[in-house]
Protein backbone atom coordinates (compact mmCIF):
# COMPACT_ATOMS: atom_id res chain seq x y z
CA UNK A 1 23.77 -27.48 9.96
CA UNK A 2 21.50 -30.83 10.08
CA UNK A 3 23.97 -33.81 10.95
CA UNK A 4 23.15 -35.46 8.07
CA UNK A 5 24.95 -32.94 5.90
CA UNK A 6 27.72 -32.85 7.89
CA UNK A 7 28.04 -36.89 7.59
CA UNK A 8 27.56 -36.61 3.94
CA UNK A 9 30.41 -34.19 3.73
CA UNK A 10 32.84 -36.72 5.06
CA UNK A 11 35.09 -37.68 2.05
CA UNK A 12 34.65 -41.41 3.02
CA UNK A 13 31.99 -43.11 2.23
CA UNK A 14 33.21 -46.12 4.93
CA UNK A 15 33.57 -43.61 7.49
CA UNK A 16 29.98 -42.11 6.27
CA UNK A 17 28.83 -45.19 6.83
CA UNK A 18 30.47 -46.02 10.11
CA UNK A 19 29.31 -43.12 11.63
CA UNK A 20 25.51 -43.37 10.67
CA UNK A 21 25.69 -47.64 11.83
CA UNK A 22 27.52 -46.54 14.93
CA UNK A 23 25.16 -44.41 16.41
CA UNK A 24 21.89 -46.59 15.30
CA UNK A 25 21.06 -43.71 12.39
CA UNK A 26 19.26 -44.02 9.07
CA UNK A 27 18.12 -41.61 5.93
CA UNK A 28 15.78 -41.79 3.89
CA UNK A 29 16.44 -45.13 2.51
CA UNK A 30 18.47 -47.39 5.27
CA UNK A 31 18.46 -48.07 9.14
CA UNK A 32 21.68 -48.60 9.65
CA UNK A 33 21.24 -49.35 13.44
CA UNK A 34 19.36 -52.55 12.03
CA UNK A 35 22.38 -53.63 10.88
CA UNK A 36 25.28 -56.23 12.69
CA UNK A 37 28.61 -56.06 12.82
CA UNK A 38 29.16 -58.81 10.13
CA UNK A 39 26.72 -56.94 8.10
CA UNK A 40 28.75 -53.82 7.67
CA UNK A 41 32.35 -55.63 7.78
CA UNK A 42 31.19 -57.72 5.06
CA UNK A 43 29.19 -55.28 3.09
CA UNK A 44 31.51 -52.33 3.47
CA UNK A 45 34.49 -53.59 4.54
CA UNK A 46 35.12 -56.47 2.20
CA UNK A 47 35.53 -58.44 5.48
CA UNK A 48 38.50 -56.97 6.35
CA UNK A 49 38.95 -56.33 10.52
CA UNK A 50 41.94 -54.09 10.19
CA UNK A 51 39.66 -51.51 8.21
CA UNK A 52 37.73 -51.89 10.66
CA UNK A 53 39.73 -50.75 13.86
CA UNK A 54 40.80 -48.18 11.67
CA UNK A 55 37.37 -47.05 12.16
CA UNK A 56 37.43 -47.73 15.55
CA UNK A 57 40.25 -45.33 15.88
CA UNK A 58 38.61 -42.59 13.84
CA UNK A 59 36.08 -42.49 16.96
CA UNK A 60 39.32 -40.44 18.79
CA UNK A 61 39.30 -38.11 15.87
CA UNK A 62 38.14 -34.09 16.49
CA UNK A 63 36.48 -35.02 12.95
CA UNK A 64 34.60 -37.56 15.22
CA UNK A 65 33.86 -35.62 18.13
CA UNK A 66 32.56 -32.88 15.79
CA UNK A 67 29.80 -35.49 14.52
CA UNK A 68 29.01 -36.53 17.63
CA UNK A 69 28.67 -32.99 19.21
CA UNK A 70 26.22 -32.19 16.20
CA UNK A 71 23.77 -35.71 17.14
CA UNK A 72 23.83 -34.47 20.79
CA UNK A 73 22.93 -30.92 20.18
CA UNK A 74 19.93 -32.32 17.75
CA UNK A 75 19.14 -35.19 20.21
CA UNK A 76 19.04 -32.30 23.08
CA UNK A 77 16.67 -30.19 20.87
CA UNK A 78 14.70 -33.04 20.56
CA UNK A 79 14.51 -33.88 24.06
CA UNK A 80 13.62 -30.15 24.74
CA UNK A 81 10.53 -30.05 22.83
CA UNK A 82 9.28 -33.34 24.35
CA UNK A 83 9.80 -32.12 27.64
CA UNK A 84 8.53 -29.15 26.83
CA UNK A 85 5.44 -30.48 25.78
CA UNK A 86 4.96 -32.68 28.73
CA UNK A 87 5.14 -29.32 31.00
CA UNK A 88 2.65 -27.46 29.45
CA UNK A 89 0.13 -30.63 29.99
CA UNK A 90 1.01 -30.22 33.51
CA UNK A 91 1.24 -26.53 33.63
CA UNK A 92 -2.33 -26.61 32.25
CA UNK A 93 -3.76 -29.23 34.68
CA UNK A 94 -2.53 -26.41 37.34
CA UNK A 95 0.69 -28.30 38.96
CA UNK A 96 2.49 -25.00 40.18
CA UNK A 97 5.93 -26.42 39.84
CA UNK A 98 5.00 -27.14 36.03
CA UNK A 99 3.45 -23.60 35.57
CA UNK A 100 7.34 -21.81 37.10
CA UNK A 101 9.02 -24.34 34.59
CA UNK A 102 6.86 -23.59 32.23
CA UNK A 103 7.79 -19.71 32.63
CA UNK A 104 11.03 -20.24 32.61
CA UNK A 105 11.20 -22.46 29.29
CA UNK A 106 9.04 -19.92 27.42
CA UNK A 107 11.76 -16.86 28.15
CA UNK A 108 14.13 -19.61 27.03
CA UNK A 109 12.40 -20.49 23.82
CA UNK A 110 12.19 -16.46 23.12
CA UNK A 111 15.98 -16.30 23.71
CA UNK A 112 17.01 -19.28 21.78
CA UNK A 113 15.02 -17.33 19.13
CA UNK A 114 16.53 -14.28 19.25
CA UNK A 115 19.81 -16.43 18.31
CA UNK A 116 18.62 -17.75 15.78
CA UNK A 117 17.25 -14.73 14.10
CA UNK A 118 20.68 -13.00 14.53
CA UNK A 119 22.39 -16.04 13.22
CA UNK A 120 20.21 -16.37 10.48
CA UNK A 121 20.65 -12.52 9.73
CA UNK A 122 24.55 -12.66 10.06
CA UNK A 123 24.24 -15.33 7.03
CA UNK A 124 21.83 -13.28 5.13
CA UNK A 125 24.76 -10.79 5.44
CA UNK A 126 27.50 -12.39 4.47
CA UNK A 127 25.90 -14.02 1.23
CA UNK A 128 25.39 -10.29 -0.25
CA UNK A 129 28.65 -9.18 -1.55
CA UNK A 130 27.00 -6.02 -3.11
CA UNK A 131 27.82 -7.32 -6.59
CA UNK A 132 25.39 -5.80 -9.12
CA UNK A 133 24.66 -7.55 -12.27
CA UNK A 134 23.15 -5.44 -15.05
């Protein structure tokens, strides 16, 4: 699931919004990593430092740690597909280390695939109960 759904899921909105300044995120409307400290104590939290640390001691929460192991598996995706990219320029320019990585990311792209495609089937599964509506 895209981490943005999973932030918006979070029954606070102060912790939504926590979460999203924290780690210099925005939507579609707001950059929250534009924004200061004082901005989002006094926009948010009325100013108040205690709410605040309270915040700062969600951070130790699994809730947390879930978030934050969602933006690192996006943020690695990302990073695999620019890295990617920069080894096929090289792979095509003939660098023979480039080419052998470039091998070996292609049977990795095919097997991240595959998971996909079974995960992605598994769902497909599970959302047909075999109820028949006439």
């Amino acid at each position: 699931m895209k981490l943005l759904q999973e932030v918006y899921k979070l029954t606070s909105n102060r912790r939504r919004i926590y979460f999203l300044w924290k780690n210099g995120l925005s939507n579609n409307k707001t950059d929250y990593g534009l924004w200061s400290k004082e901005d989002i104590l006094d926009k948010f939290f009325n100013g108040s430092e205690e709410a605040f640390k309270r915040m700062e001691l969600w951070e130790k929460s699994d809730e947390y740690a879930r978030l934050m192991y969602i933006l690192t598996k996006e943020r690695m995706n990302s990073d695999f597909f620019d890295i990617y990219d920069s080894i096929v320029d090289k792979a095509k320019q003939g660098d023979e280390r480039s080419i052998k990585t470039f091998l070996i990311l292609q049977k990795e792209v095919k097997s991240n695939l595959k998971e996909l495609n079974r995960k992605s089937q598994a769902i497909a599964d599970d959302e047909d109960d075999g109820l028949v509506i006439n």
